[in-house]
N, C-alpha and C. Protein backbone atom coordinates (compact mmCIF):
# COMPACT_ATOMS: atom_id res chain seq x y z
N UNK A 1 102.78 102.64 103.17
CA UNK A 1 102.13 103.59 102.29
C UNK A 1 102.73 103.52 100.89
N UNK A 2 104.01 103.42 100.89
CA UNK A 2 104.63 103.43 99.62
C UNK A 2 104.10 101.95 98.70
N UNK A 3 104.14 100.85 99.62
CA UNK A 3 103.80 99.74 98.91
C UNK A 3 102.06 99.67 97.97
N UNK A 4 101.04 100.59 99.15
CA UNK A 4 100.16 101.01 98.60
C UNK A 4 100.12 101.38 97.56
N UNK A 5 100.78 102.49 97.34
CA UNK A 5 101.13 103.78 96.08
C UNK A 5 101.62 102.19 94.64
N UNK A 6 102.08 101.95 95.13
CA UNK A 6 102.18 100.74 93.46
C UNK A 6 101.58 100.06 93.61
N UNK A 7 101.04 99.46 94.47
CA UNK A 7 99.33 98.64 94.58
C UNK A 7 98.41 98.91 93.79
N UNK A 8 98.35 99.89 94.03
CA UNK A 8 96.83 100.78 93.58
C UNK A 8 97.70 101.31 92.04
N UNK A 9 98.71 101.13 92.11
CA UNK A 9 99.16 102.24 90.54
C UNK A 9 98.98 100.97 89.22
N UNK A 10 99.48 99.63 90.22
CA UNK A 10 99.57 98.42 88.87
C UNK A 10 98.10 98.24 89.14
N UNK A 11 97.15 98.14 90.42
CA UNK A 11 95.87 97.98 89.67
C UNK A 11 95.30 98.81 88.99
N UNK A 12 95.31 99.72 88.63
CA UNK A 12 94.53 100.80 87.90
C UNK A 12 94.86 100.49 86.45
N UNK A 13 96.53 101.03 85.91
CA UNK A 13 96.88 100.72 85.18
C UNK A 13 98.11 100.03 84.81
N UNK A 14 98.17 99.01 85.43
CA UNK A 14 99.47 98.10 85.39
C UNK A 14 100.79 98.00 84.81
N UNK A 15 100.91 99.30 85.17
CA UNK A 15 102.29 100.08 85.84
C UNK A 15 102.78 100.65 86.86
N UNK A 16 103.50 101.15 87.17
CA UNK A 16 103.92 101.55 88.59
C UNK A 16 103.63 103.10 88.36
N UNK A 17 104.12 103.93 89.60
CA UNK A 17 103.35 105.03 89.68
C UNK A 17 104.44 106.03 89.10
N UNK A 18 104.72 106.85 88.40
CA UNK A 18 105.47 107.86 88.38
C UNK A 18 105.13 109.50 88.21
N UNK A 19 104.63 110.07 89.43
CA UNK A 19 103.69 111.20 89.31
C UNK A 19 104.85 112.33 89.78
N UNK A 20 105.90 112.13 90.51
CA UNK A 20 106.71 112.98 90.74
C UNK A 20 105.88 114.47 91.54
N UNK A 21 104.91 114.06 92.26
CA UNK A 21 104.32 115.06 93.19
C UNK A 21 105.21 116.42 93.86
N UNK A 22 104.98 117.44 94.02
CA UNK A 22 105.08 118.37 94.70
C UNK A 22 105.85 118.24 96.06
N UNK A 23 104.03 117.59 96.59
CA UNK A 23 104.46 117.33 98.46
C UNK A 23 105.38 115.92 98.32
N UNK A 24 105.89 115.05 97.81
CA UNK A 24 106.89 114.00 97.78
C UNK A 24 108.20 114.44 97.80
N UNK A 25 108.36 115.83 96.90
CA UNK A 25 109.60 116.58 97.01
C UNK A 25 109.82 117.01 98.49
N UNK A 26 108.71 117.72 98.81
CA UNK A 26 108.76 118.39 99.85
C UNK A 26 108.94 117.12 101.26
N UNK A 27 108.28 116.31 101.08
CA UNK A 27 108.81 114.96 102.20
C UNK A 27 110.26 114.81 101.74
N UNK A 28 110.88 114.92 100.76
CA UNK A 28 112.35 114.32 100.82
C UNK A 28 112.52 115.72 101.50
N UNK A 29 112.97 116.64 101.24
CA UNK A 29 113.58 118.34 101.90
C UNK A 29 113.23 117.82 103.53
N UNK A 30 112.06 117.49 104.12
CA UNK A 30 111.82 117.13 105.37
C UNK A 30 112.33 115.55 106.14
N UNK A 31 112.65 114.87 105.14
CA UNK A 31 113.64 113.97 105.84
C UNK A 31 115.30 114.06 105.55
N UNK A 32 115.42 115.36 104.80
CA UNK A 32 116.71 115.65 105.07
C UNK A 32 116.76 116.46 106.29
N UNK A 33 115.85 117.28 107.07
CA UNK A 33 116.35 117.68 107.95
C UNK A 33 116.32 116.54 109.05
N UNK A 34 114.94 116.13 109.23
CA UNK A 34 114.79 114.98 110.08
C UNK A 34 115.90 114.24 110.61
N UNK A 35 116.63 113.78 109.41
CA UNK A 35 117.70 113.01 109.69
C UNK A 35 119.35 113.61 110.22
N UNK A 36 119.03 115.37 109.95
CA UNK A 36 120.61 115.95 109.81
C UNK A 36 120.02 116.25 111.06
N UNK A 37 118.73 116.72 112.18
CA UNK A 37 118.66 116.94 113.18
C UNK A 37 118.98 115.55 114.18
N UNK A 38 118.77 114.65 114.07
CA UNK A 38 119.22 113.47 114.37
C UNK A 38 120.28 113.35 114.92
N UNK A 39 121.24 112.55 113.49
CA UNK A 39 122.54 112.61 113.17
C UNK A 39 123.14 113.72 114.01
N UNK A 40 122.95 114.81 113.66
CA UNK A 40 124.04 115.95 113.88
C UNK A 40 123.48 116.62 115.56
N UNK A 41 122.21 116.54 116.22
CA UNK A 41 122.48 116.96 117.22
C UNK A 41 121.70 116.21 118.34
N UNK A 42 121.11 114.77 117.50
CA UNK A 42 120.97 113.79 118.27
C UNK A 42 118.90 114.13 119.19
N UNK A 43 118.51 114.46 118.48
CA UNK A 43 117.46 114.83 119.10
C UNK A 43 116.04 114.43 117.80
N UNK A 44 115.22 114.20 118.05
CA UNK A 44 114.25 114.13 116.99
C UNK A 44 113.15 114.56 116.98
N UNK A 45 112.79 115.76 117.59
CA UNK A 45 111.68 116.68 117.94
C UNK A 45 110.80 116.88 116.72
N UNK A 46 110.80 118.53 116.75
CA UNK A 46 109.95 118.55 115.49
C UNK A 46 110.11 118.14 114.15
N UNK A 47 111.28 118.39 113.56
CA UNK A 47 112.01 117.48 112.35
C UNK A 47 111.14 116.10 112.40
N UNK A 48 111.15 115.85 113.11
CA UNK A 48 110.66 114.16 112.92
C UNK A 48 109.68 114.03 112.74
N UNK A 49 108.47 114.82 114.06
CA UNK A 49 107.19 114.62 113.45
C UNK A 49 106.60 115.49 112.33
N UNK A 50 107.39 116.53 112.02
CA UNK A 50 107.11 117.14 110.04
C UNK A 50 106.99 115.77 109.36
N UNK A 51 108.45 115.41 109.16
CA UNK A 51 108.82 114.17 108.22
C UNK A 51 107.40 113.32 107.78
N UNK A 52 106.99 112.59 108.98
CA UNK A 52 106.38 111.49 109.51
C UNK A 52 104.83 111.98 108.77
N UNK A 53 104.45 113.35 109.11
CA UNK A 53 103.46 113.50 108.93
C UNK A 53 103.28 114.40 107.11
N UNK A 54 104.45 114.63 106.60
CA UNK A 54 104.87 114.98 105.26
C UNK A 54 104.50 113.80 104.24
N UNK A 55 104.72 112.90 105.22
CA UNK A 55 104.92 111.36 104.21
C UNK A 55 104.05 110.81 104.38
N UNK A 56 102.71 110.76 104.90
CA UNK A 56 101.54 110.70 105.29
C UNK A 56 100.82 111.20 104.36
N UNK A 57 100.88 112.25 104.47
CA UNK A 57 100.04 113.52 103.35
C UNK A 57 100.95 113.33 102.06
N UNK A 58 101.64 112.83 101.48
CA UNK A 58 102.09 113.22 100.26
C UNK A 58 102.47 111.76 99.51
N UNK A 59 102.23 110.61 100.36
CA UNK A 59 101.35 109.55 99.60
C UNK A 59 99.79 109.83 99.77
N UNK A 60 99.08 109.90 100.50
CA UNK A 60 97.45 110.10 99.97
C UNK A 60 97.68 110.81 99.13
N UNK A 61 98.61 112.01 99.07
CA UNK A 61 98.28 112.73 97.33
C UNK A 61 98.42 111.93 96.29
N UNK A 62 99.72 110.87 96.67
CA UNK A 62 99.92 110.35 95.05
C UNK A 62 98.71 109.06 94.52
N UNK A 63 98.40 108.93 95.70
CA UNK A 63 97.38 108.03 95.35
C UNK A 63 95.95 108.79 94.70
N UNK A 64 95.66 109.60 95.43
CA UNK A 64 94.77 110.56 95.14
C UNK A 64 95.02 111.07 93.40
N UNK A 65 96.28 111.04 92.95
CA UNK A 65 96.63 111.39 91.61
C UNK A 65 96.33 110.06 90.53
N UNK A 66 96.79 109.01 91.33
CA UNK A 66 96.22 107.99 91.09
C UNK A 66 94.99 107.41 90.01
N UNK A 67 93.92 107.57 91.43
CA UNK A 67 92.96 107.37 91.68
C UNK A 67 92.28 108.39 90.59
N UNK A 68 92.19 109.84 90.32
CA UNK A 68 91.89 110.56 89.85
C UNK A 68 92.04 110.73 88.42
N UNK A 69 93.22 110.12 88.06
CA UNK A 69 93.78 110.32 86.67
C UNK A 69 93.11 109.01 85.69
N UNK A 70 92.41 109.88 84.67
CA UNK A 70 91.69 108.43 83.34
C UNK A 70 92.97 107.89 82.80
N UNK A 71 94.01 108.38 82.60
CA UNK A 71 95.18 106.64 82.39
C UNK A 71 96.45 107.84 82.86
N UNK A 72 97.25 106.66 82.41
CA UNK A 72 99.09 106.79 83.27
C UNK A 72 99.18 108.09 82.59
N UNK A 73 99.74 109.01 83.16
CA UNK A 73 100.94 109.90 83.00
C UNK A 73 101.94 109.99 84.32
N UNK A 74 102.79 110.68 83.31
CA UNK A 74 104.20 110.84 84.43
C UNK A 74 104.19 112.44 84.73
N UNK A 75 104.98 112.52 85.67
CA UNK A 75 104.72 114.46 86.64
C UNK A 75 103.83 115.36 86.32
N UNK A 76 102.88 114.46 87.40
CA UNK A 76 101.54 115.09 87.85
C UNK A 76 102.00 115.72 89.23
N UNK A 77 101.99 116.93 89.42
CA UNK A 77 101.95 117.79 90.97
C UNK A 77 101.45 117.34 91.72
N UNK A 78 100.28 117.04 91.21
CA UNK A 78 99.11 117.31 93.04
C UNK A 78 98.12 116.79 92.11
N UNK A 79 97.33 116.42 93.10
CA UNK A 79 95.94 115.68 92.82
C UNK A 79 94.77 116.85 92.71
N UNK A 80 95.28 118.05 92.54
CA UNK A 80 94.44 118.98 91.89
C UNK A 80 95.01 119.15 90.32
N UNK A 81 96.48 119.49 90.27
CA UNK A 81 96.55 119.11 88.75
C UNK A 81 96.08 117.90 87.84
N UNK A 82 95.83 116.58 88.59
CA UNK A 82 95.46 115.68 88.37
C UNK A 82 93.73 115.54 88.04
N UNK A 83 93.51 116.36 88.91
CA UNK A 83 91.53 116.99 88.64
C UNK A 83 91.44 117.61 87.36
N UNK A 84 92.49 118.73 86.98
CA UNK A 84 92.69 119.64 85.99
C UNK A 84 92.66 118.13 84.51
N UNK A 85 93.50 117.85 84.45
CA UNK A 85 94.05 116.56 83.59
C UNK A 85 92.31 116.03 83.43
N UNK A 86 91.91 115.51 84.28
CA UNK A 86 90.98 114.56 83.92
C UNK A 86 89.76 115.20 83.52
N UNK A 87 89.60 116.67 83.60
CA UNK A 87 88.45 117.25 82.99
C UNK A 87 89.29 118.32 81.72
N UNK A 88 90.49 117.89 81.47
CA UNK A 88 90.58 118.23 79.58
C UNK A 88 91.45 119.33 80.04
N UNK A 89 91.78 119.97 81.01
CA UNK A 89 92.68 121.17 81.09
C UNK A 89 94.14 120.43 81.09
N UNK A 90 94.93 120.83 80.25
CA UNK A 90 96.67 120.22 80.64
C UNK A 90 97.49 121.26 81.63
N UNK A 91 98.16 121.20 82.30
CA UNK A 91 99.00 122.08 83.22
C UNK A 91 100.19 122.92 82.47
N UNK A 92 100.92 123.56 82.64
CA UNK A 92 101.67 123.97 82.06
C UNK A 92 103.21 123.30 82.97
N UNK A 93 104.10 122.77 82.94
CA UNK A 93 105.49 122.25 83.20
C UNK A 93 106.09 123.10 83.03
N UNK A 94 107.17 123.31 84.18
CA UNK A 94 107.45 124.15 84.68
C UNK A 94 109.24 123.79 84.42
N UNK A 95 110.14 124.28 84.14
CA UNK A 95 111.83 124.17 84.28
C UNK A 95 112.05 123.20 85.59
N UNK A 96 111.67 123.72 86.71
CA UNK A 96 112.13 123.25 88.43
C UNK A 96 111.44 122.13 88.50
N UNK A 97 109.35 122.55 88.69
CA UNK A 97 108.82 121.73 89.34
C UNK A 97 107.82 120.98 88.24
N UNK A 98 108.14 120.29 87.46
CA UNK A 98 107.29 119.21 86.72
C UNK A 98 106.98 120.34 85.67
């Protein structure tokens, strides 16, 4: 999926992707537990399939931001801020999250 995500980012606009998404944050927070449930008590239950399915959903977003956006920018949220962007509204950036 990840190899996708710069696939599709150098074909569009032949650069790589730097959208700094929302749910991408939120997949790293979920493979830190993933992995500290692991590691630390040796089991990979739900932790794992969050992770798995975090990182699933939060490349189709970035692609979806992608795909959506009329040329490159950098920290785009979500592929609804990315909707916003491409019909003339700018987002407001935030201190924390983009």
């Amino acid at each position: 999926m990840e190899a996708l995500c710069y696939i599709v980012s150098i074909w569009k606009f032949g650069k790589e992707t730097c959208t700094h998404a929302f749910l991408s944050k939120m997949w790293g927070l979920s493979l830190l537990i993933a992995f500290t449930c692991l590691i630390g008590f040796s089991e990979i239950g739900w932790a794992f399939y969050l992770a798995v399915g975090l990182g699933l959903i939060s490349h189709i977003d970035v692609i979806l931001i992608i795909l959506i956006l009329p040329k490159w920018q950098y920290d785009v949220p979500s592929a609804y801020h990315a909707w916003k962007i491409r019909n003339g509204r700018q987002h407001k950036k935030g201190i924390f999250f983009n």
